[in-house]
C-alpha atoms as a PDB file:
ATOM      1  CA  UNK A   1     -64.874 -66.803 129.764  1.00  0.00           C
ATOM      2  CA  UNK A   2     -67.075 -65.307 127.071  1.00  0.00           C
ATOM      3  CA  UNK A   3     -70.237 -66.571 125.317  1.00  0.00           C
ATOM      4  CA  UNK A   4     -68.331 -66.557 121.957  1.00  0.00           C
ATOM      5  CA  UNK A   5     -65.095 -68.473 123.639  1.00  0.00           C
ATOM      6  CA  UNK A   6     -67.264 -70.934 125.068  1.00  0.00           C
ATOM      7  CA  UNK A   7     -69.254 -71.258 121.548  1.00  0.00           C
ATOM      8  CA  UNK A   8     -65.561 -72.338 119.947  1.00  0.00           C
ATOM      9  CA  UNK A   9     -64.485 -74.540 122.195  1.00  0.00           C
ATOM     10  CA  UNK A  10     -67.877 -76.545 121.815  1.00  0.00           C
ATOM     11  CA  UNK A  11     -67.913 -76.405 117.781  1.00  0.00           C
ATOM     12  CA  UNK A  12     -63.722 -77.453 118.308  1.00  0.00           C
ATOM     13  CA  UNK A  13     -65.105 -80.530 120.656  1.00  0.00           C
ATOM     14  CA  UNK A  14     -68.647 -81.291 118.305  1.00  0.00           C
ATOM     15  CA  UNK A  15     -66.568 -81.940 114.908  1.00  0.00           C
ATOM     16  CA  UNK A  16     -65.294 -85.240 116.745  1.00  0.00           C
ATOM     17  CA  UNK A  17     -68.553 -86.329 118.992  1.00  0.00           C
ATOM     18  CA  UNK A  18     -69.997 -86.923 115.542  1.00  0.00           C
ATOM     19  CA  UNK A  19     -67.732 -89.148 113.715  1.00  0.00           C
ATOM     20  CA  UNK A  20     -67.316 -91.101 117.353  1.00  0.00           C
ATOM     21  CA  UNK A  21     -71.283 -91.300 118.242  1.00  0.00           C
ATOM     22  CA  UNK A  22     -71.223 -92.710 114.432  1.00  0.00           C
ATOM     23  CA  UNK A  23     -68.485 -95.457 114.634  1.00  0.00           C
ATOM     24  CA  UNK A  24     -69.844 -96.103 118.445  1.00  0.00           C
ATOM     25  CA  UNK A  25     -73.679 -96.728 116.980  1.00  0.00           C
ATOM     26  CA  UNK A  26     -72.346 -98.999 113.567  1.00  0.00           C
ATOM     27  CA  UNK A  27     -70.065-101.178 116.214  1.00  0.00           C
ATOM     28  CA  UNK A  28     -73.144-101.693 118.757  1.00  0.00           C
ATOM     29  CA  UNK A  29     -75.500-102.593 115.635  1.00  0.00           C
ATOM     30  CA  UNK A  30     -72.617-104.900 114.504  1.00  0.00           C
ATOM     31  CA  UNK A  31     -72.371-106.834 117.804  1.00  0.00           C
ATOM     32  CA  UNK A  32     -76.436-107.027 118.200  1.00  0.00           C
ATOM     33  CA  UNK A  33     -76.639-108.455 114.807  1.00  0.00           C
ATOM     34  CA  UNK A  34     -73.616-110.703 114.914  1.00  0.00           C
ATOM     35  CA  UNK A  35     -75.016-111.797 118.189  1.00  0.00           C
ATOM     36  CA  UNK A  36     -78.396-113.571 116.907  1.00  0.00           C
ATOM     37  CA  UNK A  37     -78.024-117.356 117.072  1.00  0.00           C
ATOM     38  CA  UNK A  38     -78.887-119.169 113.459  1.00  0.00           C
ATOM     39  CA  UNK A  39     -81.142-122.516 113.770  1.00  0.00           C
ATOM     40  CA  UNK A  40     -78.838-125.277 113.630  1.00  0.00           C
ATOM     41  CA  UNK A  41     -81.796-127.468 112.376  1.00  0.00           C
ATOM     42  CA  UNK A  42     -85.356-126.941 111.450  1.00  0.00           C
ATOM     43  CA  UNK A  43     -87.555-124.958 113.604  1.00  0.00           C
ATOM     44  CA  UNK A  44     -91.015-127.024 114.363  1.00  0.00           C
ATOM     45  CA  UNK A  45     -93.876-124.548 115.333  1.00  0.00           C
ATOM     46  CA  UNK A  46     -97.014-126.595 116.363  1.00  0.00           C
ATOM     47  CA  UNK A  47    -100.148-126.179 118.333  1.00  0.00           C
ATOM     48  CA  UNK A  48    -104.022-125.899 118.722  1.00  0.00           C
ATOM     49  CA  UNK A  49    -106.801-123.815 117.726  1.00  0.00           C
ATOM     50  CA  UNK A  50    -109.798-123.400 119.905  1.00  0.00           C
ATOM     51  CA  UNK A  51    -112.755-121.805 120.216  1.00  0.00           C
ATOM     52  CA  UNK A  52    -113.376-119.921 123.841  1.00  0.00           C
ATOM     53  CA  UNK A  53    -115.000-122.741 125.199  1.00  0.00           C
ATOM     54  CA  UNK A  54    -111.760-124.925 124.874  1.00  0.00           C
ATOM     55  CA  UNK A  55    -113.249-127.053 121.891  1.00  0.00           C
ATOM     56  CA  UNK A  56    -110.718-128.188 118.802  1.00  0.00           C
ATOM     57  CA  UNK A  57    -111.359-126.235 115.964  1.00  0.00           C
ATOM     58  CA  UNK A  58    -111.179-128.319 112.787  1.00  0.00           C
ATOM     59  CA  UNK A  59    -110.086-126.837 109.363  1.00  0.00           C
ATOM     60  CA  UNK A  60    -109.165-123.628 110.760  1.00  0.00           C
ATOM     61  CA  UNK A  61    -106.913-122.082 108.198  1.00  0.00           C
ATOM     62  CA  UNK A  62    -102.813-121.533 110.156  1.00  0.00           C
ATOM     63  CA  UNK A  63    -100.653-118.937 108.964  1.00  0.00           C
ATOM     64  CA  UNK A  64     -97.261-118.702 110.773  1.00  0.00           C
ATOM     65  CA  UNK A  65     -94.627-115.987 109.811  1.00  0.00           C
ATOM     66  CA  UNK A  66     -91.255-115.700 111.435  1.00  0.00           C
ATOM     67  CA  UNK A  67     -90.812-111.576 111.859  1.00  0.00           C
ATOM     68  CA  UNK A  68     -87.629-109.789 112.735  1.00  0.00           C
ATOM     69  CA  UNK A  69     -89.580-106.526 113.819  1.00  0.00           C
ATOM     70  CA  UNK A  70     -92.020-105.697 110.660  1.00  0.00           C
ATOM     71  CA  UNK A  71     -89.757-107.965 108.486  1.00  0.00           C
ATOM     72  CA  UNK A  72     -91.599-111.074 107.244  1.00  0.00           C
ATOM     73  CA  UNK A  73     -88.332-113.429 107.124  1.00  0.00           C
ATOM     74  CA  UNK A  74     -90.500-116.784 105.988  1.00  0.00           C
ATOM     75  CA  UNK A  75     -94.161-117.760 106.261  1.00  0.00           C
ATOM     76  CA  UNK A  76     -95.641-121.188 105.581  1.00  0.00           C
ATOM     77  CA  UNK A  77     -99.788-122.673 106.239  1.00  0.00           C
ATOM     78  CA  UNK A  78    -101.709-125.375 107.481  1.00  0.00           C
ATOM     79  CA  UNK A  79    -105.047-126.448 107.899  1.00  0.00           C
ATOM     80  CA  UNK A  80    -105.486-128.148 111.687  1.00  0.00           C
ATOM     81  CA  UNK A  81    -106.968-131.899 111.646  1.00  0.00           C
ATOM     82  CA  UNK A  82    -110.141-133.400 113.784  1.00  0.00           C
ATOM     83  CA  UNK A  83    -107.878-132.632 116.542  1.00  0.00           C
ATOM     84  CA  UNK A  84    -107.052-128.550 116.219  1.00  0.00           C
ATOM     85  CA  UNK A  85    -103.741-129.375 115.811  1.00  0.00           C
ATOM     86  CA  UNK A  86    -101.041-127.502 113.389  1.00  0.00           C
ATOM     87  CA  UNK A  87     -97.378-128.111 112.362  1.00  0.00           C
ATOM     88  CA  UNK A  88     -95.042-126.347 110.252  1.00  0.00           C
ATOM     89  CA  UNK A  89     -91.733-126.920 110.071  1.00  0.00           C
ATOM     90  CA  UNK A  90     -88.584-123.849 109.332  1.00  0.00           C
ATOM     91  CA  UNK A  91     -85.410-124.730 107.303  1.00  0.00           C
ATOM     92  CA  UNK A  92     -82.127-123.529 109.389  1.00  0.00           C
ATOM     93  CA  UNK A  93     -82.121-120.353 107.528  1.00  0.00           C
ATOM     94  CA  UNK A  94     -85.490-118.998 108.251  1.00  0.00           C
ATOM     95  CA  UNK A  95     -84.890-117.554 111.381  1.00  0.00           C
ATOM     96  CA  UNK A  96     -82.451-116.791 114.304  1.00  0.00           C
ATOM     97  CA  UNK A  97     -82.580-116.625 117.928  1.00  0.00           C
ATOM     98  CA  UNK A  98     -84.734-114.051 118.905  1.00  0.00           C
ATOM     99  CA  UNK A  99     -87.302-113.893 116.183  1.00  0.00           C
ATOM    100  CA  UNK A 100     -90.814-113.708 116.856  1.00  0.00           C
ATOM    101  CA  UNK A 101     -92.954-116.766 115.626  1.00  0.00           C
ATOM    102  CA  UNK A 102     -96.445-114.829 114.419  1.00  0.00           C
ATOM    103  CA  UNK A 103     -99.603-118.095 114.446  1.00  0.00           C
ATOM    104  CA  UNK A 104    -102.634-116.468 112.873  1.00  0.00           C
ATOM    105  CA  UNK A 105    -105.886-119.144 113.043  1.00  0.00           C
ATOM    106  CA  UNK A 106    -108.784-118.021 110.572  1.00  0.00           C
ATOM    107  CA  UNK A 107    -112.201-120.050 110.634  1.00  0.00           C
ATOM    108  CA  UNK A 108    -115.110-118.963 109.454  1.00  0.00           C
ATOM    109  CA  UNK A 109    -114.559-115.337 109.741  1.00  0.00           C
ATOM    110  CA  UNK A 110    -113.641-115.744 113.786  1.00  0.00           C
ATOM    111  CA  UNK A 111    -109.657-115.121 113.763  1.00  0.00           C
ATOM    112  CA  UNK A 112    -106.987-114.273 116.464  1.00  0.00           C
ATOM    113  CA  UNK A 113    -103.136-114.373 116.516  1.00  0.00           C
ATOM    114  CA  UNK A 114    -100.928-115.183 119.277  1.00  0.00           C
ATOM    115  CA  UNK A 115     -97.294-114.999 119.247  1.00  0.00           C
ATOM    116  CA  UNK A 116     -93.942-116.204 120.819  1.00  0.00           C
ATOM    117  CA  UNK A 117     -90.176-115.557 120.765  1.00  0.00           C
ATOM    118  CA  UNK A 118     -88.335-118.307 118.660  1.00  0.00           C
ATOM    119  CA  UNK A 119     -85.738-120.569 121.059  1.00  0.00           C
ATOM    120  CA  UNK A 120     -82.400-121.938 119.919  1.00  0.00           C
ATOM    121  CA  UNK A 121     -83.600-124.940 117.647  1.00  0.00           C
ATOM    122  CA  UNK A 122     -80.934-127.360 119.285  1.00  0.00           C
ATOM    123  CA  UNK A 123     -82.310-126.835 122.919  1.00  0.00           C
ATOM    124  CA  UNK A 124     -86.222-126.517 121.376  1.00  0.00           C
ATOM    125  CA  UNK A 125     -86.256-127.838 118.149  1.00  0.00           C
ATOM    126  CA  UNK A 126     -90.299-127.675 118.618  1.00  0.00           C
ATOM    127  CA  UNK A 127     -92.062-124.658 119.915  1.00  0.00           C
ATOM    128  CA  UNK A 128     -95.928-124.183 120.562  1.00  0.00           C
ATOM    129  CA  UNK A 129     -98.282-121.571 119.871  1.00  0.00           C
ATOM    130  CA  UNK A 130    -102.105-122.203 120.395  1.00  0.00           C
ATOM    131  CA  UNK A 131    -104.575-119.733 119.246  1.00  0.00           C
ATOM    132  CA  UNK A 132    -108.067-119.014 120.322  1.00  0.00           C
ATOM    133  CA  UNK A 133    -110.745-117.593 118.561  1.00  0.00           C
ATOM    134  CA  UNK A 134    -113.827-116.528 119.509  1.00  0.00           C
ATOM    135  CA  UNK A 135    -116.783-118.406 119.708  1.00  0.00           C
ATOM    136  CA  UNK A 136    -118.011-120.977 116.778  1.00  0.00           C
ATOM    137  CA  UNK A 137    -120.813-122.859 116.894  1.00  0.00           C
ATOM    138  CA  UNK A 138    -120.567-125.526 114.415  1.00  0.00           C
ATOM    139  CA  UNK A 139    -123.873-126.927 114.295  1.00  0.00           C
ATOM    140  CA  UNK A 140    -125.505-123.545 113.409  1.00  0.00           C
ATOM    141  CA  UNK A 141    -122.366-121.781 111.336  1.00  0.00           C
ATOM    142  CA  UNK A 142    -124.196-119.448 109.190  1.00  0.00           C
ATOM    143  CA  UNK A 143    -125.913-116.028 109.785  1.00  0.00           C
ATOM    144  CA  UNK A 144    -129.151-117.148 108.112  1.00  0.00           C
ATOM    145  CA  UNK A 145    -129.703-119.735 110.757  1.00  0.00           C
ATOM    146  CA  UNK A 146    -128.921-117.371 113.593  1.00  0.00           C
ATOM    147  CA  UNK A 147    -131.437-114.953 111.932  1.00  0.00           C
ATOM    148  CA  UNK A 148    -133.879-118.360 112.111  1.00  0.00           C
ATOM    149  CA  UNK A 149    -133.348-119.022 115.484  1.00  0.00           C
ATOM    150  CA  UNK A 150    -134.194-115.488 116.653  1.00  0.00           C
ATOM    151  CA  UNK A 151    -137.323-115.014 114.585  1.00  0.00           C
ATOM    152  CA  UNK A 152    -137.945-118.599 116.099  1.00  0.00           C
ATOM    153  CA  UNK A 153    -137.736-117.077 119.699  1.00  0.00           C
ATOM    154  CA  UNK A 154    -139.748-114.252 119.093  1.00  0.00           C
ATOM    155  CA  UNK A 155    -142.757-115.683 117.103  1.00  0.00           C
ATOM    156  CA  UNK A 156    -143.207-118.247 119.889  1.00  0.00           C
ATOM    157  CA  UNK A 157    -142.830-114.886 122.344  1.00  0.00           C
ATOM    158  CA  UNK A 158    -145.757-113.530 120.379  1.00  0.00           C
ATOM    159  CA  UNK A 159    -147.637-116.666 120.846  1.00  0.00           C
ATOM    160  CA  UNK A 160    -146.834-117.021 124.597  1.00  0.00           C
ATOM    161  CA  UNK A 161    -148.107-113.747 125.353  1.00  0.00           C
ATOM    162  CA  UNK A 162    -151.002-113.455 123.081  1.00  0.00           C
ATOM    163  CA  UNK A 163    -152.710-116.850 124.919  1.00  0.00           C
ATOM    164  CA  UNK A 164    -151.975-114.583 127.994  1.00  0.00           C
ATOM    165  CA  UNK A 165    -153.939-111.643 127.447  1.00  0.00           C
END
């Protein structure tokens, strides 16, 4: 058989693969996206906030977003009590089965996200998330006092050493 025989028999055989790989791709995206379970009832997304040491983090600013990929499908806030804890609560048609449930903590320019893949609502109406952040230290908080502290250190350094020598 001969390079241009073969070369017509593919281009005869090509003009269908498209128009099939086509209907075969729409019919999978079809069934994955008929496939995604709605919430039957509202979708509860509660937790902590922490710092590392495993202390509550009060008035940390919550952000959760329910994301289908990049898509931002809903997002709602709280603030967490004395307690570090959060709740937010989804309407039925925020979200299906499958989503991914984005909780972003903020305090005091510490923040970290962590993340989880949203449940069927009737089986797991509520679903936690906590977030850590790095380390806050409430009773100093500011920059200026850490500045303090280390000018502290070193004066009495100076002093230390100068009664030495």
């Amino acid at each position: 058989m001969s390079f241009r025989t073969t070369m017509l028999r593919i281009a005869r055989y090509s003009a269908y693969a498209v128009p099939i790989g086509v209907a075969i791709f729409i019919a999978s995206m079809l069934l994955i996206a008929g496939s995604a379970e709605p919430w039957v009832g509202n979708k509860i997304v509660r937790g902590y906030v922490y710092d590392s040491t495993g202390t509550p983090i009060e008035n940390a600013f919550v952000t959760v977003q329910i994301k289908d990929g990049a898509t931002v499908k809903a997002t709602l806030t709280d603030t967490t009590n004395e307690t570090g804890f959060y709740s937010v609560t989804f309407a039925p048609g925020d979200g299906v089965v499958g989503d991914t449930i984005f909780v972003n903590a903020t305090y005091d320019m510490n923040y970290n996200t962590n993340s989880t893949i949203a449940t069927s609502s009737q089986d797991q109406p509520i679903q936690f998330v906590n977030v850590t952040l790095g380390i806050v230290i409430p009773e100093f908080g500011s920059i200026a006092s850490l500045i303090l502290i280390i000018f502290g250190a070193a004066a009495i350094f100076l002093v230390v050493s100068r009664r030495k020598g």
